[in-house]
Protein backbone atom coordinates (compact mmCIF):
# COMPACT_ATOMS: atom_id res chain seq x y z
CA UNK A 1 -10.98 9.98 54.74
CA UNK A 2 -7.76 8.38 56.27
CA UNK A 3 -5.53 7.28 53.63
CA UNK A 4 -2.80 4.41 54.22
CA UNK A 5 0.79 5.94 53.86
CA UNK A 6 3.60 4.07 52.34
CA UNK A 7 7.34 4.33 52.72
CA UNK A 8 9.54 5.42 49.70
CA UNK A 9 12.65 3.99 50.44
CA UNK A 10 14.30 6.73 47.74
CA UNK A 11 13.73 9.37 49.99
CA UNK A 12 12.83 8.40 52.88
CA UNK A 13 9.33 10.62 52.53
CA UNK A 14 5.70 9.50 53.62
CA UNK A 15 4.06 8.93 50.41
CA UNK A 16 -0.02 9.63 50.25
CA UNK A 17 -1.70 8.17 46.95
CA UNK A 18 -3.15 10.76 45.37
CA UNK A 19 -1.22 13.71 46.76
CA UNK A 20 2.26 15.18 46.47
CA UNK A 21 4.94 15.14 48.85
CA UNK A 22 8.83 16.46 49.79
CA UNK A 23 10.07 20.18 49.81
CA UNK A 24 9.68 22.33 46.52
CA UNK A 25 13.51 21.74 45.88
CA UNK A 26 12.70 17.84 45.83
CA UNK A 27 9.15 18.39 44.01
CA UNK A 28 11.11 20.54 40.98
CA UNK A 29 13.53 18.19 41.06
CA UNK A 30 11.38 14.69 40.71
CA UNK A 31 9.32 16.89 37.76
CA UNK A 32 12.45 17.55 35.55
CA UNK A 33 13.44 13.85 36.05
CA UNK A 34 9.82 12.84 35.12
CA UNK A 35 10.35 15.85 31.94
CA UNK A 36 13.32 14.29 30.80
CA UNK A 37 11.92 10.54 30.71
CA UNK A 38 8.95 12.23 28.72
CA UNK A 39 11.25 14.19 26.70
CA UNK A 40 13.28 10.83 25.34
CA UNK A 41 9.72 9.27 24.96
CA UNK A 42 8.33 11.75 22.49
CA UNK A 43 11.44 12.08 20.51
CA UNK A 44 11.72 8.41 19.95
CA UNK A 45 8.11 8.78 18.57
CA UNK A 46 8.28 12.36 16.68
CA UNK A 47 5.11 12.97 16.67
CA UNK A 48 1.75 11.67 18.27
CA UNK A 49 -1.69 11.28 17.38
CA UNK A 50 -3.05 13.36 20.06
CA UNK A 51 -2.26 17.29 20.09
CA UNK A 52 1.11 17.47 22.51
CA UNK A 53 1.72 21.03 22.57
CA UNK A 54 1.15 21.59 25.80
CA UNK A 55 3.27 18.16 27.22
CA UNK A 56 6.39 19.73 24.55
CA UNK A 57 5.75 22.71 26.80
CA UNK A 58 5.70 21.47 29.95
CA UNK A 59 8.92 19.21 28.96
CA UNK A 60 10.58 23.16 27.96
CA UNK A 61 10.09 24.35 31.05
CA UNK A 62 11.15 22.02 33.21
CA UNK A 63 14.38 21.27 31.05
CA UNK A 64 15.62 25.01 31.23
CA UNK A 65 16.28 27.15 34.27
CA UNK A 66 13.78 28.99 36.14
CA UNK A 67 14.58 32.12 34.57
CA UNK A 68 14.20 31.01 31.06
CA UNK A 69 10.38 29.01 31.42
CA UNK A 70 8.32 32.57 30.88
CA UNK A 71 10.63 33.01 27.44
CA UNK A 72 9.35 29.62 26.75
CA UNK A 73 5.82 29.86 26.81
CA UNK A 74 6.08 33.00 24.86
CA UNK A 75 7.73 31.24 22.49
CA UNK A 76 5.01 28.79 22.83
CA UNK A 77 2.16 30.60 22.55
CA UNK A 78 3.65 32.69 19.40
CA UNK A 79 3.24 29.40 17.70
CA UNK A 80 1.99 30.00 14.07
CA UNK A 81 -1.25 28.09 13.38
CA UNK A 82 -0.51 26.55 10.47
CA UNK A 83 2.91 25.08 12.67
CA UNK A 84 0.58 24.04 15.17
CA UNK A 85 -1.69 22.20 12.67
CA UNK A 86 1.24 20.67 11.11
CA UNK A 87 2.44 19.41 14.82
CA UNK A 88 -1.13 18.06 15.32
CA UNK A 89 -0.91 15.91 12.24
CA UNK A 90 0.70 11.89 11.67
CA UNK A 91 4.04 13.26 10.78
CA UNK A 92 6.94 10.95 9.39
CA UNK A 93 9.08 9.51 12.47
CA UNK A 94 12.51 8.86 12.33
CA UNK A 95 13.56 4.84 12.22
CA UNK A 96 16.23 4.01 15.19
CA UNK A 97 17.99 1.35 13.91
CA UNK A 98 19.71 -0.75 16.62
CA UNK A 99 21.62 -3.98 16.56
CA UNK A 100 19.69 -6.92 18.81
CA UNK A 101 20.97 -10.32 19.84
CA UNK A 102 18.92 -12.87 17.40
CA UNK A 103 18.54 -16.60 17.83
CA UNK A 104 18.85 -16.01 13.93
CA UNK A 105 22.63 -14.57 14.09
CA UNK A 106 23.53 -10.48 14.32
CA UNK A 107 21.15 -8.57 12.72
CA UNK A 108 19.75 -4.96 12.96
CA UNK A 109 15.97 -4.77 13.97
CA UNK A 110 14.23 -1.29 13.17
CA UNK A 111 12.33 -0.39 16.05
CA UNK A 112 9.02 1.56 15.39
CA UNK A 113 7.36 3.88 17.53
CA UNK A 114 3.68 4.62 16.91
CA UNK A 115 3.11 6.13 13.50
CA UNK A 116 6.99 4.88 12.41
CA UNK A 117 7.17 5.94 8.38
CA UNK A 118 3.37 6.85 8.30
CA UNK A 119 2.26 9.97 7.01
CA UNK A 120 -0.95 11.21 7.63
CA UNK A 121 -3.55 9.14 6.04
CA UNK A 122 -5.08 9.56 3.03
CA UNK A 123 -7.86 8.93 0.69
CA UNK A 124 -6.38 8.47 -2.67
CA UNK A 125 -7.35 6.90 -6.52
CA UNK A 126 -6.02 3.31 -6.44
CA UNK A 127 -3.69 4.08 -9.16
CA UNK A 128 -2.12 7.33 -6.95
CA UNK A 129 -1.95 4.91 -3.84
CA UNK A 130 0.10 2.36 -5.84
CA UNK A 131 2.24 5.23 -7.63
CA UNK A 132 3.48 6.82 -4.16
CA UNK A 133 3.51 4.07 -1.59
CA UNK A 134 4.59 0.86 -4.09
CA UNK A 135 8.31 0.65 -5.57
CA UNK A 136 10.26 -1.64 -7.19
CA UNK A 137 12.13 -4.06 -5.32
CA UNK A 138 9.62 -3.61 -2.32
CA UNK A 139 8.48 -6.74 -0.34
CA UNK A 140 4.97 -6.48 -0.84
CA UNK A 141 2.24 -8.57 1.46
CA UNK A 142 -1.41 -8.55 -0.50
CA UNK A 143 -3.20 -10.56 2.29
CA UNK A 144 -6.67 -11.68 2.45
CA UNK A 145 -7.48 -15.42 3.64
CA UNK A 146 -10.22 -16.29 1.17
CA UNK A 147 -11.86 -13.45 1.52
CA UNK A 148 -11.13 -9.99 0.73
CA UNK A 149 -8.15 -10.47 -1.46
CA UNK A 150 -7.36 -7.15 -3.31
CA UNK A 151 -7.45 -8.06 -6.15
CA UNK A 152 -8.22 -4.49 -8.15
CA UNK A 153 -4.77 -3.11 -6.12
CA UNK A 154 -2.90 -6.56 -7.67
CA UNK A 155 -3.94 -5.81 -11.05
CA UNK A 156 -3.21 -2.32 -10.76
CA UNK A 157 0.39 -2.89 -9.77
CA UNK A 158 0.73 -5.35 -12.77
CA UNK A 159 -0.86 -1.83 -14.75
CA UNK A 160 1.93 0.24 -13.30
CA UNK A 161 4.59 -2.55 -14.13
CA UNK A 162 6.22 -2.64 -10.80
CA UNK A 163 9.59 -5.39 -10.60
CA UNK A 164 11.46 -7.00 -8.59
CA UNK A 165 9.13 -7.35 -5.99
CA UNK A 166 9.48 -9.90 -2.87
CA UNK A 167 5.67 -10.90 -2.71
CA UNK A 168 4.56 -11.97 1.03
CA UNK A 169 1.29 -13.84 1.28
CA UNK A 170 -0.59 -17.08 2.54
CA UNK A 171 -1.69 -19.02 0.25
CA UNK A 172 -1.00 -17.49 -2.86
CA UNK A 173 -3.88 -18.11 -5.36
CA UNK A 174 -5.00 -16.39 -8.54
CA UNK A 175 -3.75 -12.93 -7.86
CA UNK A 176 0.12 -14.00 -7.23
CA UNK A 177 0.00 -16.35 -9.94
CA UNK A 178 -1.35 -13.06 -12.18
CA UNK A 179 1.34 -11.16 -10.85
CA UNK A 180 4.35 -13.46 -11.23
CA UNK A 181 3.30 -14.57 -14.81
CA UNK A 182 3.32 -10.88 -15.51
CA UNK A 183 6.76 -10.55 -13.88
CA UNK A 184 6.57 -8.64 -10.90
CA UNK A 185 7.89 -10.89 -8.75
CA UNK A 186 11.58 -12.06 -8.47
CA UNK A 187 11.13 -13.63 -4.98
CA UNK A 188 7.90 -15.39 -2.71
CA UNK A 189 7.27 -15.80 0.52
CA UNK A 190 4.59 -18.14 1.25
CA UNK A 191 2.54 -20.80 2.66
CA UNK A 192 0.81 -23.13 0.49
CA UNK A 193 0.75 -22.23 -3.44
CA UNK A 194 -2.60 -22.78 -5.00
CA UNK A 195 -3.40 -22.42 -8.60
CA UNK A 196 -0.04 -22.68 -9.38
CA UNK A 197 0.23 -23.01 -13.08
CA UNK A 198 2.48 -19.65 -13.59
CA UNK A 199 3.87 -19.94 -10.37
CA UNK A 200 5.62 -23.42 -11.61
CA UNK A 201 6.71 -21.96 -14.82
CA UNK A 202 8.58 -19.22 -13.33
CA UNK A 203 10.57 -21.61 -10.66
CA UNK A 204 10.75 -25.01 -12.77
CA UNK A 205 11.30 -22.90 -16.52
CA UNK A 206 12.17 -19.43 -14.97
CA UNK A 207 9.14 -18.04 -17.17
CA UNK A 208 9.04 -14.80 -17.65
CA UNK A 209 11.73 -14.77 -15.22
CA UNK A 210 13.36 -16.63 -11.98
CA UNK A 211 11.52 -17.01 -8.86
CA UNK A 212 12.79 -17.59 -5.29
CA UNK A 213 10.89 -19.33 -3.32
CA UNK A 214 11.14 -19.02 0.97
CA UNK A 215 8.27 -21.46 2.25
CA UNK A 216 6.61 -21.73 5.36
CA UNK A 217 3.39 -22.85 7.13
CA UNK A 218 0.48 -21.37 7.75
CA UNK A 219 1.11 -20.87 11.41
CA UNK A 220 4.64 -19.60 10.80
CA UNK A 221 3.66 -16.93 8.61
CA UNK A 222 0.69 -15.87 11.43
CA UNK A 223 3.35 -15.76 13.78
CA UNK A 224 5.70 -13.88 11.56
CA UNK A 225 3.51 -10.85 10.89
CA UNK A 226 1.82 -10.69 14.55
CA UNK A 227 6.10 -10.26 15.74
CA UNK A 228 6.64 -7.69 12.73
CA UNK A 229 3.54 -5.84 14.40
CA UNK A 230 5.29 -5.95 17.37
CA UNK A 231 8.56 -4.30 15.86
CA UNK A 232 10.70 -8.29 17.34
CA UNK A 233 12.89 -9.41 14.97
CA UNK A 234 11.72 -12.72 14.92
CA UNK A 235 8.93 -15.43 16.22
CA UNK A 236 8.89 -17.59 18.60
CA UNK A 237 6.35 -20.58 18.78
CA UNK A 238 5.55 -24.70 18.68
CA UNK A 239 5.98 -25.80 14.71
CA UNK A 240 7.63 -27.30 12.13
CA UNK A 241 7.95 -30.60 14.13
CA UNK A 242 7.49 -33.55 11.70
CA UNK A 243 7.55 -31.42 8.86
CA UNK A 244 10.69 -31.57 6.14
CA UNK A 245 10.25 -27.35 5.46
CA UNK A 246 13.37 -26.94 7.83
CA UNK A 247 15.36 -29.02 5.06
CA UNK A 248 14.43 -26.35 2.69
CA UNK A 249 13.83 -23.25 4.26
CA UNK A 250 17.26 -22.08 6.20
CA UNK A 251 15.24 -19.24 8.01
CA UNK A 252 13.37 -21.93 10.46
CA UNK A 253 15.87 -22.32 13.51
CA UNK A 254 15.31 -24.34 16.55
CA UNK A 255 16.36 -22.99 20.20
CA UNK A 256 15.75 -23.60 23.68
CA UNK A 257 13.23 -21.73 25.70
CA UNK A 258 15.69 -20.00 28.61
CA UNK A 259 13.13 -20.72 31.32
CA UNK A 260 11.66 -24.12 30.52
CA UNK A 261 14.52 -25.82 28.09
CA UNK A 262 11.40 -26.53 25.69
CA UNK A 263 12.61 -26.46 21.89
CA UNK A 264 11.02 -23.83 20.11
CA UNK A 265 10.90 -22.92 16.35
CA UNK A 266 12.35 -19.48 15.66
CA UNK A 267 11.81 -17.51 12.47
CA UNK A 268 12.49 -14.19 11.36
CA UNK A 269 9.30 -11.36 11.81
CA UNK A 270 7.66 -10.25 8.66
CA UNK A 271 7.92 -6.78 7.55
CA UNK A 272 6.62 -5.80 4.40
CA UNK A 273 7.63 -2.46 2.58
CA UNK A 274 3.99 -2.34 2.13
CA UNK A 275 1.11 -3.97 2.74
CA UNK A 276 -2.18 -4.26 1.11
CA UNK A 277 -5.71 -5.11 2.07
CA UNK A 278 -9.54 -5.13 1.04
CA UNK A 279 -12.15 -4.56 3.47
CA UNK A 280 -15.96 -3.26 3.57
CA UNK A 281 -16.20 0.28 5.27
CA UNK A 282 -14.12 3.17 6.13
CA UNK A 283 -15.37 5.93 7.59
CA UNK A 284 -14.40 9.93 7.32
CA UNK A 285 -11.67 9.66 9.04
CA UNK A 286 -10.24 6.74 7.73
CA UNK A 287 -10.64 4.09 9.98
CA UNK A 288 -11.13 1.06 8.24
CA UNK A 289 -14.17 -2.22 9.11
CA UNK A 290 -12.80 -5.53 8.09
CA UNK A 291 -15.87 -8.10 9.17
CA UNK A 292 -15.93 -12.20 8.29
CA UNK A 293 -13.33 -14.24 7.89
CA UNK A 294 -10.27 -11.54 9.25
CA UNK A 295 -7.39 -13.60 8.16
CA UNK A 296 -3.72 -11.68 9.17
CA UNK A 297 -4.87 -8.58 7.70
CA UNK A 298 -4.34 -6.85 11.08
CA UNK A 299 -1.34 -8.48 11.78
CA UNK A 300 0.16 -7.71 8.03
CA UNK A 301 -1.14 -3.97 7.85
CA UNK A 302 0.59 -3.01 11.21
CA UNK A 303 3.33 -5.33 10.46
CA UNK A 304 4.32 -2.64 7.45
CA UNK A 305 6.31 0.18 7.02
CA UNK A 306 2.97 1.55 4.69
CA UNK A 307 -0.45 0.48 4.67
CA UNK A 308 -2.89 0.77 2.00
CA UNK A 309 -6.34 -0.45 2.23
CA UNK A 310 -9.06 -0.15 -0.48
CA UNK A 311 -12.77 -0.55 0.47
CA UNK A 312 -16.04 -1.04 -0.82
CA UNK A 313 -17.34 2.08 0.24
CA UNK A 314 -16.96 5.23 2.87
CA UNK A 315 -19.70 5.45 5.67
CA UNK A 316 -20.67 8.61 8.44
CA UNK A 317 -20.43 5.74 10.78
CA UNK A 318 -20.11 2.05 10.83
CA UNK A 319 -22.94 1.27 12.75
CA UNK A 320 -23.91 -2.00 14.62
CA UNK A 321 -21.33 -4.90 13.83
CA UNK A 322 -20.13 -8.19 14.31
CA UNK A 323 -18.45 -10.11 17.04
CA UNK A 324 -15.83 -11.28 14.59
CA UNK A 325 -14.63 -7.70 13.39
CA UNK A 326 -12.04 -5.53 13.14
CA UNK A 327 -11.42 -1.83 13.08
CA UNK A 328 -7.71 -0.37 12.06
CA UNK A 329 -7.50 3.29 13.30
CA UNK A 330 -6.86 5.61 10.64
CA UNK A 331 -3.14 6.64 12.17
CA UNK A 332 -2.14 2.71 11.32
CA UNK A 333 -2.39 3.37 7.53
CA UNK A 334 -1.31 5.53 4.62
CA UNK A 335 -3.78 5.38 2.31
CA UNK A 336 -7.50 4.49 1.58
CA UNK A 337 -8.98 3.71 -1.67
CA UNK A 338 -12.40 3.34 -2.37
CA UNK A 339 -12.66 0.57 -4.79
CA UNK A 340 -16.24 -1.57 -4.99
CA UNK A 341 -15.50 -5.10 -6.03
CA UNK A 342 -12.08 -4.68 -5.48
CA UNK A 343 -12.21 -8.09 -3.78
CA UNK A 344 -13.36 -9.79 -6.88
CA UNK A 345 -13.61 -13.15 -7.91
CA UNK A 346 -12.63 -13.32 -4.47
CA UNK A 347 -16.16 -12.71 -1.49
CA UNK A 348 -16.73 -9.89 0.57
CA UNK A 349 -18.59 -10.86 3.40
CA UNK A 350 -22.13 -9.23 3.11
CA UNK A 351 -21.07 -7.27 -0.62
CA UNK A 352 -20.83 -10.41 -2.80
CA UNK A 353 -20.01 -14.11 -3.03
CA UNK A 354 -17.03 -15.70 -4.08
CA UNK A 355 -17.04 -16.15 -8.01
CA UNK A 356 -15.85 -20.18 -7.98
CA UNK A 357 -16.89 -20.81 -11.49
CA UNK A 358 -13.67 -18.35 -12.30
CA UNK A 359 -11.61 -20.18 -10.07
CA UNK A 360 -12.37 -23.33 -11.68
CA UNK A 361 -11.93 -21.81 -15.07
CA UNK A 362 -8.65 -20.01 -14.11
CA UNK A 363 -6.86 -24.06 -14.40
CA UNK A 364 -7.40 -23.73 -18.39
CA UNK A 365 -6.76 -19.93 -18.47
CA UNK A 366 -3.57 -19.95 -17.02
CA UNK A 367 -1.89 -23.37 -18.04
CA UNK A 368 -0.73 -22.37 -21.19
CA UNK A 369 1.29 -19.04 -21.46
CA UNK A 370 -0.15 -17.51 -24.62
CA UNK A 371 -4.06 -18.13 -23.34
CA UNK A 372 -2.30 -16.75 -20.11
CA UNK A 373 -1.12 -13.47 -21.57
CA UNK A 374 -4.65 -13.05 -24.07
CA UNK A 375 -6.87 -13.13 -20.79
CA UNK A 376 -4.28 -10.70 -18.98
CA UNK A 377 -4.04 -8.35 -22.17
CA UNK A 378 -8.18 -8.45 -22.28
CA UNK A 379 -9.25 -8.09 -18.80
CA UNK A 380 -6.30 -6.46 -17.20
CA UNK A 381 -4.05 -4.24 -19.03
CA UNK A 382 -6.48 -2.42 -21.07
């Protein structure tokens, strides 16, 4: 079948779709070019979640002389297994820090290739997952928007008595008001505080300590993660017109679109040291099912340097699902917890409903800090 030719004005060659083209000398010569694009390529990203043994071998050869390429694939194909294994798995990549021309001043973005900081995913207690992947002085995003809050991870990093943590979330109900009047919390990041009785103590009486407070709105903190998921240093959209959080929040920044002129808000990306997140299902492998109301979970948990995500249960397979659902791939997270009610009082969508007589009663609980500290001392830290 006649196929139409095109001109490469490079070198001057009659390219065919499909086919190859040029002498040998020009062939070998477009290869190691093509090699050596690879070869930066898988560098930047260490290691990836398919088995690239033979593509690292292909790269050798065409990166050394001809003489060398049968050394190679001996070398190659001496591999040890259990080298070979370890290739295969999510291994730790290196973090290129480089400096990038902000809207928000000179700053240094950290650019993430696929599987950044992630190690190989695992299924872990909750209280091992908190111990290895939360630290002190973290920024910490425990997102759920209604539904699914993790609320069994919250408590257990109140157990573990984490501090100085910079906690990331919208609206922060019951579990951040747990956590700060507990002291975990030196800074928050937010839109919209609900339930706030600890949450004023801390910043109006700096009870049990002082809290700093960076708000935003709902749509700014969306935007936020979805550009720290995308590894930009900041977030671009329409907001904050009309509204007096610029007079109080010097991270919102107005600038010009450079092809329409429009003024834009501008605020920097979210990128939590860790985030965590309830959902339903995971399955053997670790993928994870988040169905309902989805909230930024996705946005937050590939927004973070580590992922943990507890579950109601593990499935062989998740089996017919909703239109409004969402699957993270196991190679997006570092650990998975099975935890059943670990939304609670909060809802999981087709698991339980949300508990609002607690909510109401959580006004009286926490208003006063000694009945405060009695229903923390009773129901969490035993």
């Amino acid at each position: 079948m006649a196929t139409a030719s095109m001109l490469d004005p490079q070198s001057r060659l009659t390219v065919v779709p499909g086919t190859s083209c040029g002498t040998p000398a020009q062939q070998q010569r477009h290869a190691r070019h093509v090699a050596i694009v690879l070869a930066g390529l898988i560098d930047a990203t260490e290691n990836h979640v398919v088995d690239r043994r033979r593509v690292q071998r292909w790269i050798a050869c065409q990166q050394r002389p001809q003489r060398d390429r049968r050394q190679v694939i001996r070398a190659h194909r001496r591999e040890p297994a259990a080298i070979a294994a370890e290739r295969r798995a999510y291994r730790v990549a290196d973090v290129r820090k480089f400096h990038v021309p902000s809207p928000l001043g000179p700053s240094i973005c950290e650019y993430r290739s696929l599987g950044d900081i992630r190690a190989r995913m695992e299924f872990l207690t909750l209280h091992d997952a908190v111990a290895q992947y939360v630290r002190d002085g973290d920024q910490v995003a425990l997102e759920g928007f209604t539904h699914l809050i993790p609320f069994a991870a919250g408590h257990e990093i109140i157990r573990q008595g984490r501090r100085n943590l910079t906690l990331i979330r919208m609206t922060p109900d019951l579990i951040y008001d747990q956590m700060i009047g507990m002291g975990t919390a030196r800074k928050l990041v937010f839109s919209w505080g609900g339930n706030p009785h600890r949450l004023r103590d801390a910043v109006e009486r700096g009870w049990p300590g002082p809290l700093e407070l960076v708000e935003h709105s709902h749509a700014g903190m969306a935007n936020a993660y979805e550009a720290g998921a995308a590894a930009m240093p900041c977030a671009f959209f329409r907001g904050y017109r009309g509204s007096d959080l610029p007079t109080v929040n010097r991270e919102i920044r107005f600038v010009p679109c450079p092809f329409t002129g429009e003024e834009l808000a501008c605020i920097p990306a979210l990128r939590p040291d860790v985030t965590i997140i309830h959902a339903q299902k995971a399955d053997r492998e670790g993928n994870v099912l988040i169905e309902g109301i989805v909230g930024v979970q996705k946005e937050a948990a590939l927004a973070a340097r580590r992922a943990i995500v507890t579950v109601e249960e593990v499935v062989e397979a998740f089996g017919p699902r909703s239109s409004n659902a969402v699957i993270l791939p196991a190679w997006a997270l570092s650990a998975v917890v099975v935890a059943p009610n670990g939304a609670r009082p909060s809802y999981a969508h087709g698991y339980y409903s949300r508990d609002n007589a607690f909510y109401i009663a959580w006004d009286q609980i926490s208003r006063e800090r000694e009945t405060f500290m009695a229903w923390m001392r009773e129901n969490v830290l035993r």
